[in-house]
C-alpha atoms as a PDB file:
ATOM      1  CA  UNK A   1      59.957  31.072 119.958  1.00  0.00           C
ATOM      2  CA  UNK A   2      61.286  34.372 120.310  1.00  0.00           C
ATOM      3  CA  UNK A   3      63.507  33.515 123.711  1.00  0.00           C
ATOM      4  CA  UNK A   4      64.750  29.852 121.611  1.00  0.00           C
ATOM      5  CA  UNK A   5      65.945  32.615 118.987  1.00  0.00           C
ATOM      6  CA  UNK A   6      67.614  34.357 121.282  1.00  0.00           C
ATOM      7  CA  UNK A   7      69.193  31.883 123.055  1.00  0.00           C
ATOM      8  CA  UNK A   8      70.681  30.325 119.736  1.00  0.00           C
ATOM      9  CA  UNK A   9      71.937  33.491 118.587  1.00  0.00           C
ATOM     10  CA  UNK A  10      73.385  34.268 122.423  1.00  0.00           C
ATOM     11  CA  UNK A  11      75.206  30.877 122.058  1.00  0.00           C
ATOM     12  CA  UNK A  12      76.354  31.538 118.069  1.00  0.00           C
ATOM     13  CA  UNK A  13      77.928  34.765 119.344  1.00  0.00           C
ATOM     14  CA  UNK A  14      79.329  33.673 122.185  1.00  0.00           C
ATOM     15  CA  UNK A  15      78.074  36.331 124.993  1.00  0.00           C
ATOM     16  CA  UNK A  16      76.299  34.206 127.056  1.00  0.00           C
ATOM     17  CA  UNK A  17      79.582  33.504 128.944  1.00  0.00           C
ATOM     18  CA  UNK A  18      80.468  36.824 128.691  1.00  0.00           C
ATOM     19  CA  UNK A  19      77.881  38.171 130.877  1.00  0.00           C
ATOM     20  CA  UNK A  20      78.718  39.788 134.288  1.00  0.00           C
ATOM     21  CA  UNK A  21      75.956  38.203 136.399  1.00  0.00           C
ATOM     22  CA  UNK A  22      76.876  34.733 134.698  1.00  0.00           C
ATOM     23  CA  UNK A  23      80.847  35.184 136.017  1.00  0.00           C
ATOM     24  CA  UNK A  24      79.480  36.322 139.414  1.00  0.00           C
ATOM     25  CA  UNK A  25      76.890  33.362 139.879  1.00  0.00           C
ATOM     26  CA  UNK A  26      79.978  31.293 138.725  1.00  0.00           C
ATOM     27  CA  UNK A  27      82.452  32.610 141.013  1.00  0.00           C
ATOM     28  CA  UNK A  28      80.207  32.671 144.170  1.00  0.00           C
ATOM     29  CA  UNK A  29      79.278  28.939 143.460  1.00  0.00           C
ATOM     30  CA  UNK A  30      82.642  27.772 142.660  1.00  0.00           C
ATOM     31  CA  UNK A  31      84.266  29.582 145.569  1.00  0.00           C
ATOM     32  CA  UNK A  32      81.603  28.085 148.254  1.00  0.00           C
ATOM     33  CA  UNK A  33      82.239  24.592 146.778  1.00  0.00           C
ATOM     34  CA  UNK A  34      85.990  24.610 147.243  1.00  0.00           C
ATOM     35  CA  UNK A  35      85.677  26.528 150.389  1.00  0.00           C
ATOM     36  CA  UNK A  36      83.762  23.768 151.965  1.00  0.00           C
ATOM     37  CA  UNK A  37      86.479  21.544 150.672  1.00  0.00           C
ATOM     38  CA  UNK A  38      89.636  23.590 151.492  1.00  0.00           C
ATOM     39  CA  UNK A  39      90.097  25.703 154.806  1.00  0.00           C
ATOM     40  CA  UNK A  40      92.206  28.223 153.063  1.00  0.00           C
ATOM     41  CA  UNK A  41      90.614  28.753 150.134  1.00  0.00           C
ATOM     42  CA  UNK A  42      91.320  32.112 147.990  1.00  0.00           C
ATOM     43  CA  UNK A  43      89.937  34.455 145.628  1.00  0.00           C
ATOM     44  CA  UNK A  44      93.225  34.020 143.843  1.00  0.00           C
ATOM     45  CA  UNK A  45      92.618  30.382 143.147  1.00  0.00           C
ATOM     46  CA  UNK A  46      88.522  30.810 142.362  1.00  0.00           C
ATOM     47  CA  UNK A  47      90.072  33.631 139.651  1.00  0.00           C
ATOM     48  CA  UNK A  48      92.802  30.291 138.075  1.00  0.00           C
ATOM     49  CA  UNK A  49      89.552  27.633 138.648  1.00  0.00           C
ATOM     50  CA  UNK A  50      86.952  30.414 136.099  1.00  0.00           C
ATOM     51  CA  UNK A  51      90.134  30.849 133.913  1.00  0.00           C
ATOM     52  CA  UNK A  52      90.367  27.181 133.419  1.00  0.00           C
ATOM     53  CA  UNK A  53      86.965  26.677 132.756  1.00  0.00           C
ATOM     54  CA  UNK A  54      86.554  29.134 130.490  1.00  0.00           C
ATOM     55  CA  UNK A  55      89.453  27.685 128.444  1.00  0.00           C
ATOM     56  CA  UNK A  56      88.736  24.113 129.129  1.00  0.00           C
ATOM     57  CA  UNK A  57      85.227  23.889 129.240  1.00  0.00           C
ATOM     58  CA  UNK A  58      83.424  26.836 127.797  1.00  0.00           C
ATOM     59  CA  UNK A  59      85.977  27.791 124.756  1.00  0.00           C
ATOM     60  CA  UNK A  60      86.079  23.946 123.471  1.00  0.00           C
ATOM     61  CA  UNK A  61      82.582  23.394 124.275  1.00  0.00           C
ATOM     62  CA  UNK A  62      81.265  26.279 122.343  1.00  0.00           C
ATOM     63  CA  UNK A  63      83.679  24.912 119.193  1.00  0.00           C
ATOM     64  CA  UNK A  64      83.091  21.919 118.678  1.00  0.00           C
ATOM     65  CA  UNK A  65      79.473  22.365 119.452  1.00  0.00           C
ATOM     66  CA  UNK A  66      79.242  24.652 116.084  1.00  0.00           C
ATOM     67  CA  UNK A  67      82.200  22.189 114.329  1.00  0.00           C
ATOM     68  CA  UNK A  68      79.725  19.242 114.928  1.00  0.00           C
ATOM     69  CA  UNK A  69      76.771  21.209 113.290  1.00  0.00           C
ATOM     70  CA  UNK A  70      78.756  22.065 110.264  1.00  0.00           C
ATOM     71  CA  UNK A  71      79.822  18.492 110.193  1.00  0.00           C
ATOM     72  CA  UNK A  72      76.485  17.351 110.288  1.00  0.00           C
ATOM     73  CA  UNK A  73      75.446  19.676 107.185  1.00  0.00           C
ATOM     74  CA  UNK A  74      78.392  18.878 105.166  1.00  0.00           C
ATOM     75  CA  UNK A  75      78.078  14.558 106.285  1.00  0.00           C
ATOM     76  CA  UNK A  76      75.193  13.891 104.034  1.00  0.00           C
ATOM     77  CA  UNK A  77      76.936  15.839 100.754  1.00  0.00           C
ATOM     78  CA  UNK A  78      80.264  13.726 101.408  1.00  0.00           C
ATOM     79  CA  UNK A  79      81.073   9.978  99.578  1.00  0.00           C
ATOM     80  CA  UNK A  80      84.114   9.852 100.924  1.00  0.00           C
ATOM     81  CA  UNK A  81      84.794   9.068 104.390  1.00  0.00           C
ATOM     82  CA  UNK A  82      88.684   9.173 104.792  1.00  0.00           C
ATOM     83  CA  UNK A  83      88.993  12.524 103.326  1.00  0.00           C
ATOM     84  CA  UNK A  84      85.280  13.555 104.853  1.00  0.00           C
ATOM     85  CA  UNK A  85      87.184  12.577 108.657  1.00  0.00           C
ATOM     86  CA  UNK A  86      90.781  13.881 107.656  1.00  0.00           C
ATOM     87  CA  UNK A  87      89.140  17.200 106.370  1.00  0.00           C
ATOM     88  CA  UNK A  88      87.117  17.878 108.952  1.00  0.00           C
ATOM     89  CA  UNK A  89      90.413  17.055 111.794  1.00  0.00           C
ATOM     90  CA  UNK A  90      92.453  19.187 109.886  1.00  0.00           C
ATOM     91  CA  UNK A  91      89.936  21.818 109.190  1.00  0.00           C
ATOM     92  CA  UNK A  92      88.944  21.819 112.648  1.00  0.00           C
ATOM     93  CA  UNK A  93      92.178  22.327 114.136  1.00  0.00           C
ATOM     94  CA  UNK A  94      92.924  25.190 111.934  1.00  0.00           C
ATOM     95  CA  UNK A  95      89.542  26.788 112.858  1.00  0.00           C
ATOM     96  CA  UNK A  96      90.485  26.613 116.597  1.00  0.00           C
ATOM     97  CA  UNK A  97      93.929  28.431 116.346  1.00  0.00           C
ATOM     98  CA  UNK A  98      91.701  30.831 114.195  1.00  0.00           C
ATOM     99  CA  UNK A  99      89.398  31.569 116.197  1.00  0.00           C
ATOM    100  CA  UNK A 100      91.165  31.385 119.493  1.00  0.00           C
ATOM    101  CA  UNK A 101      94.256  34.026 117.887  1.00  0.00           C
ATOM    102  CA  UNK A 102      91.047  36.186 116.262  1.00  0.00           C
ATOM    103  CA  UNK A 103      88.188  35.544 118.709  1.00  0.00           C
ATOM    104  CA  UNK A 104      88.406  33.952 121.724  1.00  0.00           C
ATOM    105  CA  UNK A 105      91.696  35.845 123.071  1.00  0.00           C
ATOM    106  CA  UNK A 106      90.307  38.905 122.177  1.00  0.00           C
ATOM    107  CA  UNK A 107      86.948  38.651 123.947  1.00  0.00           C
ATOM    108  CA  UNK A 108      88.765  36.621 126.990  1.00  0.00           C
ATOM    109  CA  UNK A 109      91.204  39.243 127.615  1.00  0.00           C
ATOM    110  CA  UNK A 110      89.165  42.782 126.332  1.00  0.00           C
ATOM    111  CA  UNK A 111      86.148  41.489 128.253  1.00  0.00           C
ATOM    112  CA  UNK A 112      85.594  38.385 130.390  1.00  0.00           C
ATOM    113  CA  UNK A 113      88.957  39.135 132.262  1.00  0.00           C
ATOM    114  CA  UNK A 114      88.253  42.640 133.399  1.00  0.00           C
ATOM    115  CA  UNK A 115      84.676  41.652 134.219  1.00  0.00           C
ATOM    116  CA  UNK A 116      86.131  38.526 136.534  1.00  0.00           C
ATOM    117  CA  UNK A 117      88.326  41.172 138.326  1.00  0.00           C
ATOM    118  CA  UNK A 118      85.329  43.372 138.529  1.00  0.00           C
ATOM    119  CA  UNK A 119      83.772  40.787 140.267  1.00  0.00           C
ATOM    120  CA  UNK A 120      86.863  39.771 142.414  1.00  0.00           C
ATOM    121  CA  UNK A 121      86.864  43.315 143.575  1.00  0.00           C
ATOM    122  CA  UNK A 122      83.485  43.289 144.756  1.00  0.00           C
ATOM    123  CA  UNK A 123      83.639  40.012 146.275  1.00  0.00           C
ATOM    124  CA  UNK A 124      86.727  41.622 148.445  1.00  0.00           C
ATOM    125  CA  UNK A 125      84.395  44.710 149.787  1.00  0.00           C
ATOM    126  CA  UNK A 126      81.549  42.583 150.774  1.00  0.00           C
ATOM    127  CA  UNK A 127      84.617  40.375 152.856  1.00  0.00           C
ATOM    128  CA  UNK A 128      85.865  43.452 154.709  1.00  0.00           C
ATOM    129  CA  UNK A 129      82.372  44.903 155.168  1.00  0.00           C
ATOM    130  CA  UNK A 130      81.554  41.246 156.753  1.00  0.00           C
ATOM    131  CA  UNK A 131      84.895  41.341 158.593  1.00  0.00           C
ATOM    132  CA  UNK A 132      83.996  44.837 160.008  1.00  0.00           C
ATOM    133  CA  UNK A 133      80.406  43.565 161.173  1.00  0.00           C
ATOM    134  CA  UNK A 134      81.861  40.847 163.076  1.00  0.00           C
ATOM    135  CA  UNK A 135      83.946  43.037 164.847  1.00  0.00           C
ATOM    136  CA  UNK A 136      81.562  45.505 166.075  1.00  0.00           C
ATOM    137  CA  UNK A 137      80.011  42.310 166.816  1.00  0.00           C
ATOM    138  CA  UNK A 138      82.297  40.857 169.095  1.00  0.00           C
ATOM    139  CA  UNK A 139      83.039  43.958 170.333  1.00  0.00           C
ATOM    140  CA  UNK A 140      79.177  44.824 171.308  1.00  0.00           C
ATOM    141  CA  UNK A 141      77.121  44.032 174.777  1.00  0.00           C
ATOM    142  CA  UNK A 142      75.622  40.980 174.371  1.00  0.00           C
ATOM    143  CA  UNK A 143      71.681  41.250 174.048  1.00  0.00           C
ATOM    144  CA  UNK A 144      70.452  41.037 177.273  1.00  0.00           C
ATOM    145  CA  UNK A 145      73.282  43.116 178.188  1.00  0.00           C
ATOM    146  CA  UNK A 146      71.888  45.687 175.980  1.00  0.00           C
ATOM    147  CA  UNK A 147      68.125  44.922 177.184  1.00  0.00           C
ATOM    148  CA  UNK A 148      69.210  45.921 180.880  1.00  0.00           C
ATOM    149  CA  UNK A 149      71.107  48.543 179.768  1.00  0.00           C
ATOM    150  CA  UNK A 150      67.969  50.015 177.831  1.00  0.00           C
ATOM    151  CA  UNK A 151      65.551  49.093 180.977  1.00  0.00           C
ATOM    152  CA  UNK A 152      67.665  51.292 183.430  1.00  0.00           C
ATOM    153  CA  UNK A 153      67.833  54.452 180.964  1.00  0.00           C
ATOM    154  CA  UNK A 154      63.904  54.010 180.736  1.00  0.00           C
ATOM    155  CA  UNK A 155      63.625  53.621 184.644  1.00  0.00           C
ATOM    156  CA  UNK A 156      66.615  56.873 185.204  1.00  0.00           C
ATOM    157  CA  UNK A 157      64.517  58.947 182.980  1.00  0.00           C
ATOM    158  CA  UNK A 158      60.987  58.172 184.257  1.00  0.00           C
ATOM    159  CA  UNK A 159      59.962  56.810 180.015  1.00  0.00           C
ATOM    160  CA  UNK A 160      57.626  53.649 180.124  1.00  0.00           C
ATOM    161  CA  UNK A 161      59.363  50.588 179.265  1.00  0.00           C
ATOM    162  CA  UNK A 162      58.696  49.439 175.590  1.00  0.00           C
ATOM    163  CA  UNK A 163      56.226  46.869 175.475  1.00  0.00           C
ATOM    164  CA  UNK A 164      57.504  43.410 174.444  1.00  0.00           C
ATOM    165  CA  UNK A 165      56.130  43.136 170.596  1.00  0.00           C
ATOM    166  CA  UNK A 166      57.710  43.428 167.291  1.00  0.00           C
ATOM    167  CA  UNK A 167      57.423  47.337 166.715  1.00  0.00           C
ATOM    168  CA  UNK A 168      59.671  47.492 169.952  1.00  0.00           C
ATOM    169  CA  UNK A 169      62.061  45.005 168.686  1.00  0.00           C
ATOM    170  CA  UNK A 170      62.206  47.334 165.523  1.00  0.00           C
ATOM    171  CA  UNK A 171      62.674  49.958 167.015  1.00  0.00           C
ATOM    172  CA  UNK A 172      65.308  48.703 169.237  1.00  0.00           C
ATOM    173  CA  UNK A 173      67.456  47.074 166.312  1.00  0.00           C
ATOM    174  CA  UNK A 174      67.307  50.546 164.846  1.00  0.00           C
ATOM    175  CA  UNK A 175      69.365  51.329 168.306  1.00  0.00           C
ATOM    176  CA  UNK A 176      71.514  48.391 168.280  1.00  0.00           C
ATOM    177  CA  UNK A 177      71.367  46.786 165.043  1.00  0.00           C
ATOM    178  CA  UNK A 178      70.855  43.584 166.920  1.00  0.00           C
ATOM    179  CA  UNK A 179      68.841  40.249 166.429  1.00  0.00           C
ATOM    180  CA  UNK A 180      64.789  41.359 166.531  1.00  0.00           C
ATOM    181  CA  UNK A 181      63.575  38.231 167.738  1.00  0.00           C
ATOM    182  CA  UNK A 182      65.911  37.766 170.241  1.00  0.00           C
ATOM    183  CA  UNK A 183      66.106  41.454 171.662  1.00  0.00           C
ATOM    184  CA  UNK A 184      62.020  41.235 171.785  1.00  0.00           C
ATOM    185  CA  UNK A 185      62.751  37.709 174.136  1.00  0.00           C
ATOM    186  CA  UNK A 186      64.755  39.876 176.025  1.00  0.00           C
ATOM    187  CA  UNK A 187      62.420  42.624 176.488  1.00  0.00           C
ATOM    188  CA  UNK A 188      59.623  39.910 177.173  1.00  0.00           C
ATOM    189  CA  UNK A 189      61.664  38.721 180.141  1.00  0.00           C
ATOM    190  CA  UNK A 190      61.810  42.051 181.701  1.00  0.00           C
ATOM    191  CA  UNK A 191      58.039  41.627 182.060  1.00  0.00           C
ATOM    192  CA  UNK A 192      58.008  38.377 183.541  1.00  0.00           C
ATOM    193  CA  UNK A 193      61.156  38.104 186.215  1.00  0.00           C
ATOM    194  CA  UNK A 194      59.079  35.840 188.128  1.00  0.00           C
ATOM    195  CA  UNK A 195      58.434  33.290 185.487  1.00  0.00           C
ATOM    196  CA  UNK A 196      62.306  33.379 184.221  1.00  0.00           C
ATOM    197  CA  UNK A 197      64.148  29.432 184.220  1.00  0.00           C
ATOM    198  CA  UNK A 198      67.161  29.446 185.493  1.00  0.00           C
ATOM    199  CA  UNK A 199      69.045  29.664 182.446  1.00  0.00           C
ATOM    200  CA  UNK A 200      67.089  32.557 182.062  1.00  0.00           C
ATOM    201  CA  UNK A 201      68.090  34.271 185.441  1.00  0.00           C
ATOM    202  CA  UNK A 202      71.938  33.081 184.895  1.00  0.00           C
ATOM    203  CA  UNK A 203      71.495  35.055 181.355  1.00  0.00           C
ATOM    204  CA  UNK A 204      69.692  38.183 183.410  1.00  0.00           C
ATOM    205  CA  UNK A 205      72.514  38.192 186.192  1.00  0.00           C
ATOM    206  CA  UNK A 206      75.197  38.291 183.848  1.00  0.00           C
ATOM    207  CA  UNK A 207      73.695  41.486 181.865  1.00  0.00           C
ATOM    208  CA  UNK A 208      73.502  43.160 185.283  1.00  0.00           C
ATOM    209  CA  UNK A 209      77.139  42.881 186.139  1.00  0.00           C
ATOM    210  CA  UNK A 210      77.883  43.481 183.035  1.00  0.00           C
ATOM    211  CA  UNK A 211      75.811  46.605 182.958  1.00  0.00           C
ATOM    212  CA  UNK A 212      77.243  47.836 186.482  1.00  0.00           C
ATOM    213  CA  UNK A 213      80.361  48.373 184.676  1.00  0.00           C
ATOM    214  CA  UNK A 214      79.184  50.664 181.815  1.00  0.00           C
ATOM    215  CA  UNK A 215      76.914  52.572 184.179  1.00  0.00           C
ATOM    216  CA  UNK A 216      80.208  53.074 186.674  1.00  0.00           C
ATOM    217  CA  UNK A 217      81.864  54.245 183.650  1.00  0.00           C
ATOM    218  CA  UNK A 218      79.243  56.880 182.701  1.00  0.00           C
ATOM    219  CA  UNK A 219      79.133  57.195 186.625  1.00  0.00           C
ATOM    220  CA  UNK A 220      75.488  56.824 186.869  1.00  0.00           C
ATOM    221  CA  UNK A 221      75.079  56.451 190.421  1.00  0.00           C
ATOM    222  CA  UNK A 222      70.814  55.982 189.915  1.00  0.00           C
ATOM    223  CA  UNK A 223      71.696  52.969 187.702  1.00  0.00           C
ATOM    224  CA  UNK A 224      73.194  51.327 191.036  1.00  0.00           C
ATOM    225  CA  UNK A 225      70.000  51.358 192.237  1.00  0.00           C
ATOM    226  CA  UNK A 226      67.886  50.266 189.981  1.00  0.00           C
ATOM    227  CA  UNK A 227      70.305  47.607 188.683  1.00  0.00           C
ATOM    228  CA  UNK A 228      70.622  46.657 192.459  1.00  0.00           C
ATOM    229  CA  UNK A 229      66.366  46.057 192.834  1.00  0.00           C
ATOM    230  CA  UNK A 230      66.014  44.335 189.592  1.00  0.00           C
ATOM    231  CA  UNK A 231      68.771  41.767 191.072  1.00  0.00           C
ATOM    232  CA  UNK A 232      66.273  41.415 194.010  1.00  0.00           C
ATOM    233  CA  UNK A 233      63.624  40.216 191.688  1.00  0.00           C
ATOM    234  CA  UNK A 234      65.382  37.812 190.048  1.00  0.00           C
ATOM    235  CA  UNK A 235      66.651  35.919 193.297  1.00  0.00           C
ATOM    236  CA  UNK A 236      63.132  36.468 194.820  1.00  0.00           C
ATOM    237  CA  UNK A 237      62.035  34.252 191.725  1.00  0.00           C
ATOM    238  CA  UNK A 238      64.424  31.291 192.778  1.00  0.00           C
END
């Protein structure tokens, strides 16, 4: 009873709409949907689409949801249908421009605009913070790259190779903020060189050369070696 009085009074006041985490859930969903529709979809046009809606939908909505309930009060008093229809046109009308000049254009542009670019604004850090990942990311060893690179550093400094379980794979990711699951496959296979497919192997061989070069770079010259018998292994498995 309590949460029915609340929403009824939420709706009467009109703050429902006027709630930050309702314009976020509306711009993330409306932005998605015409994303999947349009290529070069903006934040700019998301911003015109809530505008719009708020106008359009929400603004008229709300209105003539409470002009229908005072209609329906006042119906059953009235004997006179012409004037009950003409008064409640021309009353209703005049309430809009009232209420949008005293109301609604207050609220829109004192509160649900500076909340939408609130939420614009955040909506453009998370982008470059994504933008930045996926440049470290395509920038970064790829994961059996960074397996190798890990296995030689154990085998250079005489450290026991992590066993392959998830507590490794944590650990790791704390190192590389890479995939668990897949740098724990990777780690697995380090184990079992003999029992590698050939994908597998092709995978393996291209994390060694790939590793030669960063260990030239540090100039490593014990990497060489062990690089050079782990290559063994894998052809010995073929």
């Amino acid at each position: 009873m309590n949460d029915l009085v609340r929403r009824v009074k939420s709706f009467i006041v009109f703050d429902f709409p006027l709630q930050i985490s309702v314009i976020s859930n509306q711009f993330a969903s409306t932005h998605e949907c015409y994303q999947k529709q349009f290529a070069h979809w903006n934040f700019t046009a998301t911003r015109k689409k809530l505008i719009s809606n708020f106008w359009l939908r929400v603004v008229l909505y709300h209105y003539f949801i409470i002009l229908g309930l005072a209609a329906l009060i006042i119906f059953p008093l009235t004997k006179n249908w012409n004037g009950f229809l003409l008064s409640i046109f021309l009353g209703g009308m005049v309430g809009l421009f009232t209420l949008i000049l005293f109301h609604y254009g207050p609220v829109y542009y004192s509160d649900f605009l500076p909340k939408l670019d609130t939420v614009i604004a955040e909506q453009e850090s998370l982008r470059l913070v994504q933008e930045e990942v996926k440049k470290c990311k395509r920038s970064q060893f790829s994961i059996p790259t960074l397996a190798i690179i890990f296995y030689v550093f154990s085998k250079a400094s005489g450290t026991p190779l992590l066993p392959s379980n998830d507590k490794s794979a944590e650990l790791l990711n704390f190192l590389y903020g890479a995939d668990k699951d897949k740098l724990k496959q990777n780690l697995s296979r380090l184990y079992k060189v003999s029992k590698l497919s050939p994908k597998e192997r092709a995978e393996m061989q291209k994390g060694i050369d790939t590793s030669r070069s960063f260990f030239e770079a540090l100039s490593l010259a014990t990497a060489r070696i062990i690089l050079n018998q782990l290559e063994v292994k894998i052809h010995q498995t073929v």
